[in-house]
N, C-alpha and C. Protein backbone atom coordinates (compact mmCIF):
# COMPACT_ATOMS: atom_id res chain seq x y z
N UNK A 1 -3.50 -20.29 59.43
CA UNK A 1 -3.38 -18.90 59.86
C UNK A 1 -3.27 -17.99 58.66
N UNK A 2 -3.82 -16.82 58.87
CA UNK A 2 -3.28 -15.68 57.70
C UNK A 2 -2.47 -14.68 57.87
N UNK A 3 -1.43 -15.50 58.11
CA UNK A 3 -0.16 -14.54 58.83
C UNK A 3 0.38 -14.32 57.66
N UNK A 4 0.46 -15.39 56.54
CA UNK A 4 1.29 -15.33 55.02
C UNK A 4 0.78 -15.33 53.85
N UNK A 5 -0.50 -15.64 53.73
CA UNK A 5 -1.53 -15.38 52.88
C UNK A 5 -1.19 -14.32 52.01
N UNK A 6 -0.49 -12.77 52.80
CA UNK A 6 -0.38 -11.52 51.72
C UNK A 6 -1.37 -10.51 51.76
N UNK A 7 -1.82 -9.47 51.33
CA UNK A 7 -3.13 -8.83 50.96
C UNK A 7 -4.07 -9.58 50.87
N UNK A 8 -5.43 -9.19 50.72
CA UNK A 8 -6.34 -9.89 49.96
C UNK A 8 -6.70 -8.57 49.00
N UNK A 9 -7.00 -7.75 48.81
CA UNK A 9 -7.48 -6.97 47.48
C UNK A 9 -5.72 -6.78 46.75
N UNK A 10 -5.62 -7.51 45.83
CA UNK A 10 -4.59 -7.40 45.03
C UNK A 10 -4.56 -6.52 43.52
N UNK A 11 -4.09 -5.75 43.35
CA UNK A 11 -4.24 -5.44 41.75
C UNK A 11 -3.13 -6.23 40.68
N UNK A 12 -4.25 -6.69 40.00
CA UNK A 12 -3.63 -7.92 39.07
C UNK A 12 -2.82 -7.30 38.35
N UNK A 13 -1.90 -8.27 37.44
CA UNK A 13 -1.12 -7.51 36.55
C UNK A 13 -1.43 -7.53 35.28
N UNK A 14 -2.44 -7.75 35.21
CA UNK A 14 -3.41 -7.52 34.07
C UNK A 14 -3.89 -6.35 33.77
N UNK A 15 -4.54 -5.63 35.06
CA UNK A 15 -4.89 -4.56 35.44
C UNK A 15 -3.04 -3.44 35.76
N UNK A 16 -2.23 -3.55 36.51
CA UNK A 16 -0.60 -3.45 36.58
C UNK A 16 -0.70 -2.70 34.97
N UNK A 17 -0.70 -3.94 34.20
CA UNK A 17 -0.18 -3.62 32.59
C UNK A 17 -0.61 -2.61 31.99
N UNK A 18 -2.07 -2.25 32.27
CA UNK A 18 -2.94 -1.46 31.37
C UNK A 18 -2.83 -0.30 31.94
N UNK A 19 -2.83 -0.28 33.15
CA UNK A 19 -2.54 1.69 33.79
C UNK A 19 -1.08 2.03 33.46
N UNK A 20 -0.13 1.10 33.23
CA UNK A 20 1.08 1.33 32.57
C UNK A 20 0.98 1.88 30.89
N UNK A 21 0.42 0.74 30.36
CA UNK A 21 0.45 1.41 28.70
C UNK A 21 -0.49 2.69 28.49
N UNK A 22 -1.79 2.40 29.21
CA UNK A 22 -2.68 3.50 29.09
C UNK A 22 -2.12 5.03 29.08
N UNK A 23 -1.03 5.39 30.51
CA UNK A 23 -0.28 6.41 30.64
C UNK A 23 1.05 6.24 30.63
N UNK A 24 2.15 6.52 29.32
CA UNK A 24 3.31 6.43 29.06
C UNK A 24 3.68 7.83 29.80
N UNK A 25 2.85 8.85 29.87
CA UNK A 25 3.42 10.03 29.98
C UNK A 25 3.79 9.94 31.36
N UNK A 26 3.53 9.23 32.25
CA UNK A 26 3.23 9.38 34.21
C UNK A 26 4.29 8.13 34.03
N UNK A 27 5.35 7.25 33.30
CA UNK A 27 6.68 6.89 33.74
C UNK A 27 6.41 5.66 34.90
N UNK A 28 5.01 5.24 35.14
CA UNK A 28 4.55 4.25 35.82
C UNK A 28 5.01 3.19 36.24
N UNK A 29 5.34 2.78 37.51
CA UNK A 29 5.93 1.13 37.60
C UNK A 29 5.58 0.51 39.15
N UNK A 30 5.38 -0.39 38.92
CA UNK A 30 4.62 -0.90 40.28
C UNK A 30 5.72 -2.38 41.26
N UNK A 31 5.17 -1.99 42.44
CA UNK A 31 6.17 -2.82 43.40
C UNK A 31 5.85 -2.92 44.46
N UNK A 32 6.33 -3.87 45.62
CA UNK A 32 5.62 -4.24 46.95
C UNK A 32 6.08 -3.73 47.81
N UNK A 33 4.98 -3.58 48.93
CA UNK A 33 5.14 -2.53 50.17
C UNK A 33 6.14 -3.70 51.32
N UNK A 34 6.82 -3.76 52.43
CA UNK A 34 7.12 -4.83 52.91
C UNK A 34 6.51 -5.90 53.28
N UNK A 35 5.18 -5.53 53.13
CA UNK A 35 3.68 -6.54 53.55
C UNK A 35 2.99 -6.74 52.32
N UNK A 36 3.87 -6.63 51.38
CA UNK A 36 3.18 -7.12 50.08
C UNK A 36 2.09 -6.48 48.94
N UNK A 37 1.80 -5.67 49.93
CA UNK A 37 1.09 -4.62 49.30
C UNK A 37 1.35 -3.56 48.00
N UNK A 38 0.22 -3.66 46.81
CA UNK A 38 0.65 -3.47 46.02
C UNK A 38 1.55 -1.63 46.03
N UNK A 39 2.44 -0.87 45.58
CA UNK A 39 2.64 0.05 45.47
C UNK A 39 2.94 0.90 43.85
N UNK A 40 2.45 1.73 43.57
CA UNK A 40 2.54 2.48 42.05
C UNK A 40 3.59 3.60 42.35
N UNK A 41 4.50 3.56 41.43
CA UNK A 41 5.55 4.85 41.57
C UNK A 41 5.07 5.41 40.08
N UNK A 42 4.51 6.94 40.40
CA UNK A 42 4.20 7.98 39.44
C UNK A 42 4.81 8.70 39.25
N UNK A 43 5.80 9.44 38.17
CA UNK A 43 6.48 10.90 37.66
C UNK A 43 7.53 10.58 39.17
N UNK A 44 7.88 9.48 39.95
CA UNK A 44 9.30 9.30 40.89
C UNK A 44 8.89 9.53 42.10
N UNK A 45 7.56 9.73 42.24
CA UNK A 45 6.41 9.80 43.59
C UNK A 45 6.01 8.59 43.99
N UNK A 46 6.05 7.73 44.85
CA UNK A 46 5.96 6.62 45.62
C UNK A 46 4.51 6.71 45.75
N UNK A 47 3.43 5.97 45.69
CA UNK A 47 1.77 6.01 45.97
C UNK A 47 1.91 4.26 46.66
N UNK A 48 1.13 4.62 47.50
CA UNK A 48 0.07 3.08 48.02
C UNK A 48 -1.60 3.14 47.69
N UNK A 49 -1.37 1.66 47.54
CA UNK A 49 -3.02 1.36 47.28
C UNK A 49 -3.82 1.98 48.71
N UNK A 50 -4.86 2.66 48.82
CA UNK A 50 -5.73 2.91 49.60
C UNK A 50 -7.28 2.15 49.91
N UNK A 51 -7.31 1.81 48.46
CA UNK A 51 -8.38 0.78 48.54
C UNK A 51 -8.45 0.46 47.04
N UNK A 52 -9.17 -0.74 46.99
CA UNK A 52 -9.78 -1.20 45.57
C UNK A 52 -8.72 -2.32 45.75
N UNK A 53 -8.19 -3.04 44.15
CA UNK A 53 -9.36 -3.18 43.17
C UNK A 53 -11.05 -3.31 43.67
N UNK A 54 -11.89 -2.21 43.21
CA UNK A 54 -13.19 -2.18 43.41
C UNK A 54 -14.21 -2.07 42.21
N UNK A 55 -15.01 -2.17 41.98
CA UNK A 55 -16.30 -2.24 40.42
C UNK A 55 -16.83 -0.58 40.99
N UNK A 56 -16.74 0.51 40.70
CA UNK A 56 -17.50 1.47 40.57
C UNK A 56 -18.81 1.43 40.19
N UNK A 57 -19.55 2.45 40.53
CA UNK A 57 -20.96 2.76 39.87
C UNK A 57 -20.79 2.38 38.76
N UNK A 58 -19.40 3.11 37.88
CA UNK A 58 -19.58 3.53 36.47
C UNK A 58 -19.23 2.28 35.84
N UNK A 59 -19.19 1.16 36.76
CA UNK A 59 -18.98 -0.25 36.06
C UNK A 59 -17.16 -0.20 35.85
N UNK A 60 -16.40 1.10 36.02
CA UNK A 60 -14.82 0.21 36.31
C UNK A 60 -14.02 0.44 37.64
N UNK A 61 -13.43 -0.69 36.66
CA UNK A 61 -12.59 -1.06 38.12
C UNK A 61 -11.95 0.47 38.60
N UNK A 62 -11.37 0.28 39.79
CA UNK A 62 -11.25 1.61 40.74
C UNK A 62 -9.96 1.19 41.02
N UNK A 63 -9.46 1.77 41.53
CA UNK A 63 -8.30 1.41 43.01
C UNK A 63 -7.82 3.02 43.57
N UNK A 64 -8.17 3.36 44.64
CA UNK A 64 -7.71 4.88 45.09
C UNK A 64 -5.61 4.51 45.14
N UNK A 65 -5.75 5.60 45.25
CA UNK A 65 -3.97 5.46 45.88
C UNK A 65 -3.75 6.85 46.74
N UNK A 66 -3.05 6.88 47.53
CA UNK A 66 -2.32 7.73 48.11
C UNK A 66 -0.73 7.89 48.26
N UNK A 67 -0.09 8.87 48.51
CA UNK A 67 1.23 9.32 48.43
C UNK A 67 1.91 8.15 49.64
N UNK A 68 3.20 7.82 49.97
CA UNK A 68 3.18 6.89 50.82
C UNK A 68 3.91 7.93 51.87
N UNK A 69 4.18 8.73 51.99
CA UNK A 69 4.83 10.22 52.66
C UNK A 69 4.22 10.79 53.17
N UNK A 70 4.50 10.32 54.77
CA UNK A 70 3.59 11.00 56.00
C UNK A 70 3.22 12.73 55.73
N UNK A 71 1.95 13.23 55.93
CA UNK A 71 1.82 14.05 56.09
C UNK A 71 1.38 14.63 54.57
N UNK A 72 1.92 14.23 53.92
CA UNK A 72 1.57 14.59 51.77
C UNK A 72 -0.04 14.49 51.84
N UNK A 73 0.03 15.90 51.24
CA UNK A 73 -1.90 15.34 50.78
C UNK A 73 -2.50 14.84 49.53
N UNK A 74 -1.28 14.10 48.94
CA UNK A 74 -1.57 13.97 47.11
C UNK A 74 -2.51 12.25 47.54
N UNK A 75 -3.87 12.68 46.36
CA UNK A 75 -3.90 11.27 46.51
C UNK A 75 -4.65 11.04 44.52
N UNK A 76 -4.83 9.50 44.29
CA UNK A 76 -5.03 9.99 42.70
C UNK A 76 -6.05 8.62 42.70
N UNK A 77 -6.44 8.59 41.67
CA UNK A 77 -7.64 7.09 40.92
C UNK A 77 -7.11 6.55 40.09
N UNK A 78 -6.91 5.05 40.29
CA UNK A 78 -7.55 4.51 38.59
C UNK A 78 -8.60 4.22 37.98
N UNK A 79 -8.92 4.19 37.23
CA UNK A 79 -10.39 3.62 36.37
C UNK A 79 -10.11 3.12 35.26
N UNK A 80 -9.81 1.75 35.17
CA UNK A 80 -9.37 0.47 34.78
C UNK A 80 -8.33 1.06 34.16
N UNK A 81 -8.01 1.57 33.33
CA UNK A 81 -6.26 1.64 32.97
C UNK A 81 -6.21 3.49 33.04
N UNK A 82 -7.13 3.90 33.28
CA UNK A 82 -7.04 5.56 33.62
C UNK A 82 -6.50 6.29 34.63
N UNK A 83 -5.58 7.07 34.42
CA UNK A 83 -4.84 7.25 35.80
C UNK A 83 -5.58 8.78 35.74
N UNK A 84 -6.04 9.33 36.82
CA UNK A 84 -6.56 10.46 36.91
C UNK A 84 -5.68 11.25 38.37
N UNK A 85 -5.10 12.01 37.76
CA UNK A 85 -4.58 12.79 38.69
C UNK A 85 -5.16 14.15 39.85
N UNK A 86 -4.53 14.30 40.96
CA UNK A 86 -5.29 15.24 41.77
C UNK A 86 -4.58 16.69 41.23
N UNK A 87 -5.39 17.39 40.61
CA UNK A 87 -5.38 18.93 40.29
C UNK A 87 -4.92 19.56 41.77
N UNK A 88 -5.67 19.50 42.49
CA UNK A 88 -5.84 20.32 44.29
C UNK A 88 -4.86 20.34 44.70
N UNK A 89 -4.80 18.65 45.21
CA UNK A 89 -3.40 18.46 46.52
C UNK A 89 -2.08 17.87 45.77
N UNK A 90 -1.06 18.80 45.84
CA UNK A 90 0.18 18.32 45.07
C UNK A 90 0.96 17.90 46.11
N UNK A 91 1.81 17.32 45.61
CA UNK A 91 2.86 16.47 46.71
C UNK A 91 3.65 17.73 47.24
N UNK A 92 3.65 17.64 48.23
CA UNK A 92 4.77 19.13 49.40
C UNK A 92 5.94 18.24 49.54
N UNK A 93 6.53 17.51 48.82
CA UNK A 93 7.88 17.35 49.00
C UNK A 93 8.42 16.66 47.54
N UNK A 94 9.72 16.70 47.65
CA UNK A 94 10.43 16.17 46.53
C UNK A 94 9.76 14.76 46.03
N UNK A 95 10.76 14.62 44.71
CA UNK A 95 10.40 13.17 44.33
C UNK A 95 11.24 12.40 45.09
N UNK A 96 11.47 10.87 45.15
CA UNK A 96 12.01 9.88 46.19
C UNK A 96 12.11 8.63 44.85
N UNK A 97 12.64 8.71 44.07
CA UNK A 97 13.36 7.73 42.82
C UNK A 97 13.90 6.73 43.83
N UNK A 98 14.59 7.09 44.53
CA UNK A 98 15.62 5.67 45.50
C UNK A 98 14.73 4.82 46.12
N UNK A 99 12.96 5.29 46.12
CA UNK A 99 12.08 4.42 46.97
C UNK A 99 12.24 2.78 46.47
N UNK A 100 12.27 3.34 45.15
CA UNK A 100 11.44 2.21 44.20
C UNK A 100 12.77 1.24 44.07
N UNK A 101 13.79 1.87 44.19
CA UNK A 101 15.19 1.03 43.82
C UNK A 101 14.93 -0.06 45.27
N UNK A 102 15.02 0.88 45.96
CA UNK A 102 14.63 0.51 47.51
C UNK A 102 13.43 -1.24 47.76
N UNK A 103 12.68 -0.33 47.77
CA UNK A 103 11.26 -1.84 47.50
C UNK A 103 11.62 -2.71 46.25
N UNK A 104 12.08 -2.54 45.36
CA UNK A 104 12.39 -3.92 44.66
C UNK A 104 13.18 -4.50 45.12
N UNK A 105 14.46 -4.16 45.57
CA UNK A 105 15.59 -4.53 45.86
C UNK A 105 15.07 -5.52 47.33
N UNK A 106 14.12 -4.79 48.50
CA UNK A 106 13.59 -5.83 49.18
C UNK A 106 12.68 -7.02 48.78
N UNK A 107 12.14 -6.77 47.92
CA UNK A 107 10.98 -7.68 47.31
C UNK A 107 11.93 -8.72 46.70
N UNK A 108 13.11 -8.50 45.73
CA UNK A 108 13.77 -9.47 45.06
C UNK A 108 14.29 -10.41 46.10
N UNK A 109 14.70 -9.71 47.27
CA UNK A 109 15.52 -10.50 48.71
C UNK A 109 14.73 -11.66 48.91
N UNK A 110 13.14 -10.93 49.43
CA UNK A 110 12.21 -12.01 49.82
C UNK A 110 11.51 -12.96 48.94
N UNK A 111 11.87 -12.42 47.64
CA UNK A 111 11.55 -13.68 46.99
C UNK A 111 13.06 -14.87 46.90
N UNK A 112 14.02 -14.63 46.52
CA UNK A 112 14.83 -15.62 46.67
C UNK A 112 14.91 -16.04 47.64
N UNK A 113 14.95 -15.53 49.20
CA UNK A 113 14.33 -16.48 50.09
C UNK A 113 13.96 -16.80 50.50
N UNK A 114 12.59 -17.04 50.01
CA UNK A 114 11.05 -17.50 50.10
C UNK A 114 11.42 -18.81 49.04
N UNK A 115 12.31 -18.69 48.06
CA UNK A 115 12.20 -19.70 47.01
C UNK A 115 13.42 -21.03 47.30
N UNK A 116 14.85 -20.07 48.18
CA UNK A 116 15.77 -21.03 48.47
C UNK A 116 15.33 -21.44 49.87
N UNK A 117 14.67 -21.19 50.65
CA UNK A 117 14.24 -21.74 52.02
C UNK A 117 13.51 -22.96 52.28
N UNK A 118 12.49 -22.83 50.71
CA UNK A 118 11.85 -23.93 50.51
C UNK A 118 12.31 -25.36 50.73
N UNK A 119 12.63 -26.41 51.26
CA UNK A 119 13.05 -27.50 51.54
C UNK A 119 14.52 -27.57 52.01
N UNK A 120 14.89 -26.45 52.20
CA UNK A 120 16.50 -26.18 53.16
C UNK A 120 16.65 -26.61 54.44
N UNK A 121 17.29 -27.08 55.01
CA UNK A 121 17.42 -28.00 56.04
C UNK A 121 18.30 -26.28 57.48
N UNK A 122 18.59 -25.24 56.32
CA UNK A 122 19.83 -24.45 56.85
C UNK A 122 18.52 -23.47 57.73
N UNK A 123 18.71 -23.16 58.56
CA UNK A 123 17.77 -22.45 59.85
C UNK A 123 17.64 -20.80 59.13
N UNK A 124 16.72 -20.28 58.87
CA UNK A 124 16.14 -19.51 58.21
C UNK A 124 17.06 -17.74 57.90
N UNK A 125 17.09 -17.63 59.41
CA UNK A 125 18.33 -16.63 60.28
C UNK A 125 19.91 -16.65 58.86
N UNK A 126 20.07 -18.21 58.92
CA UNK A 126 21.08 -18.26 58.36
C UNK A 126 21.23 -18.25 57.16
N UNK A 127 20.23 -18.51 55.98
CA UNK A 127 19.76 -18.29 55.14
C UNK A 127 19.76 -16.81 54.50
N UNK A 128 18.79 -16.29 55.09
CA UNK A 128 18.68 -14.92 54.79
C UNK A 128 19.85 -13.86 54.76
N UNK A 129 21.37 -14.21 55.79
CA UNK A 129 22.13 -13.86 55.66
C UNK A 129 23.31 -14.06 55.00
N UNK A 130 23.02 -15.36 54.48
CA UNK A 130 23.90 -15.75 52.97
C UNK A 130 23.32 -15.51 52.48
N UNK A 131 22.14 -15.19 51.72
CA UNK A 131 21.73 -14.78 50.14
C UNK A 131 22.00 -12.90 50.89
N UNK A 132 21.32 -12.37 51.88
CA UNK A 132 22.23 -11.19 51.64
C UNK A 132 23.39 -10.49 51.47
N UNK A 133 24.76 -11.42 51.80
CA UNK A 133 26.25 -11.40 51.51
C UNK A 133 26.20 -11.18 50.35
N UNK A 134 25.76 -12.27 49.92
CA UNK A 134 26.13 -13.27 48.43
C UNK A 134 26.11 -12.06 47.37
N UNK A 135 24.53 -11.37 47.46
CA UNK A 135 23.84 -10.90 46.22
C UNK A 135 24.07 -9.95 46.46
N UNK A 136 24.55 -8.98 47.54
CA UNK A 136 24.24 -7.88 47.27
C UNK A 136 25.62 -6.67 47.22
N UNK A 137 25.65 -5.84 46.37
CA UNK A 137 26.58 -4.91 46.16
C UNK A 137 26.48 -3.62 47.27
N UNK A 138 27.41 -3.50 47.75
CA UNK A 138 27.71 -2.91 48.99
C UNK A 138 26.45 -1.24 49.15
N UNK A 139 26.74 -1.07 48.12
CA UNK A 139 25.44 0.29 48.26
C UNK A 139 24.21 -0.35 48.45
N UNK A 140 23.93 -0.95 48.01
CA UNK A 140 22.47 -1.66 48.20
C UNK A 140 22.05 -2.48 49.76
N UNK A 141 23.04 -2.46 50.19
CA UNK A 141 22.70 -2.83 51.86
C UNK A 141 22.33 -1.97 52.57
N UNK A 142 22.24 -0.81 52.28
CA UNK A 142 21.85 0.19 53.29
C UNK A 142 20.21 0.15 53.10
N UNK A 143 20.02 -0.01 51.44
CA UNK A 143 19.02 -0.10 50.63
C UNK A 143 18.03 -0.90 51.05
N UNK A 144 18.37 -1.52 51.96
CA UNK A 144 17.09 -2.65 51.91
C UNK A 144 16.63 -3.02 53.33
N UNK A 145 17.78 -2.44 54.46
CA UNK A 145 17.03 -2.39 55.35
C UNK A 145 17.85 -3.10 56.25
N UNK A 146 17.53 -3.34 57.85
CA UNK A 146 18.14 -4.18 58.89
C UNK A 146 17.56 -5.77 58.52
N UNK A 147 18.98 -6.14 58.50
CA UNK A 147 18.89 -7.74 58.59
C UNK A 147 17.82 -8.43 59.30
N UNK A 148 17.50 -7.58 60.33
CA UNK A 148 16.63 -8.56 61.25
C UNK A 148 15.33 -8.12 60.83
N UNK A 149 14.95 -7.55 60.25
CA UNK A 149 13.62 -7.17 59.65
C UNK A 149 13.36 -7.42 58.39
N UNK A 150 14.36 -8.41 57.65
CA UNK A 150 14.59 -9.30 56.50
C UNK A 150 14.69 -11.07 57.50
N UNK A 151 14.83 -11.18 58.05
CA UNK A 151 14.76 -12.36 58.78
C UNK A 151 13.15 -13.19 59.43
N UNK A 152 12.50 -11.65 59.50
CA UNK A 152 11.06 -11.99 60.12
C UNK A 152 10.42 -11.96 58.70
């Protein structure tokens, strides 16, 4: 089944690395959507992949992005490590810094228990709610979401 498979258009971190060094000035850092999906946080603005990694006409790689904030009309390009920003549509709302604290903080969850589940005999439910006791500092629980939507 490809229930766990993940994305299939992934942006490598090969590609990750180079739109990072390319633009020091845009504060760049990248992280997963709850479905794995890649996400870019720009200048404290949250973006999702929209499409790509893709080969352009112009022979580079592409990947669109958009704002992840219903209703925002910001959307921007890469072209292989070029971050090209939208002049037009600016983001109509604040920046959201806590996103990114936010999505790692889930991503780190599901990887430790994706990694301690592995050959655990302990029923999954129960799992997930000892490594969330365990690890996490009381502000950061609000942070990451309902237990039961860390369980699925």
């Amino acid at each position: 089944s490809k229930a766990n498979e993940g994305p299939r258009h992934k942006v490598s971190e090969e590609l990750q690395a180079l739109i990072i060094s390319t633009n020091p000035q845009h504060k760049i850092q990248f992280t997963f959507s709850q479905r794995m999906n890649t996400q870019m946080v720009v200048a404290g603005y949250m973006l999702k992949k929209k499409r790509g990694p893709y080969v352009a006409s112009s022979g580079l790689v592409t990947v669109n992005w958009k704002c992840v904030v219903d209703g925002c009309p910001y959307y921007a390009v890469t072209l292989e490590g070029t971050f090209k920003d939208n002049e037009l549509k600016k983001h109509n709302h604040e920046r959201q810094p806590e996103l990114f604290a936010k999505k790692e903080a889930r991503f780190k969850f599901r990887q430790k228990i994706e990694e301690g589940a592995m050959g655990s005999e302990t029923p999954m439910s129960h799992f997930v709610l000892d490594t969330v006791m365990q690890d996490t500092q009381p502000d950061m629980l609000g942070m990451i979401g309902s237990l039961d939507a860390l369980k699925q």
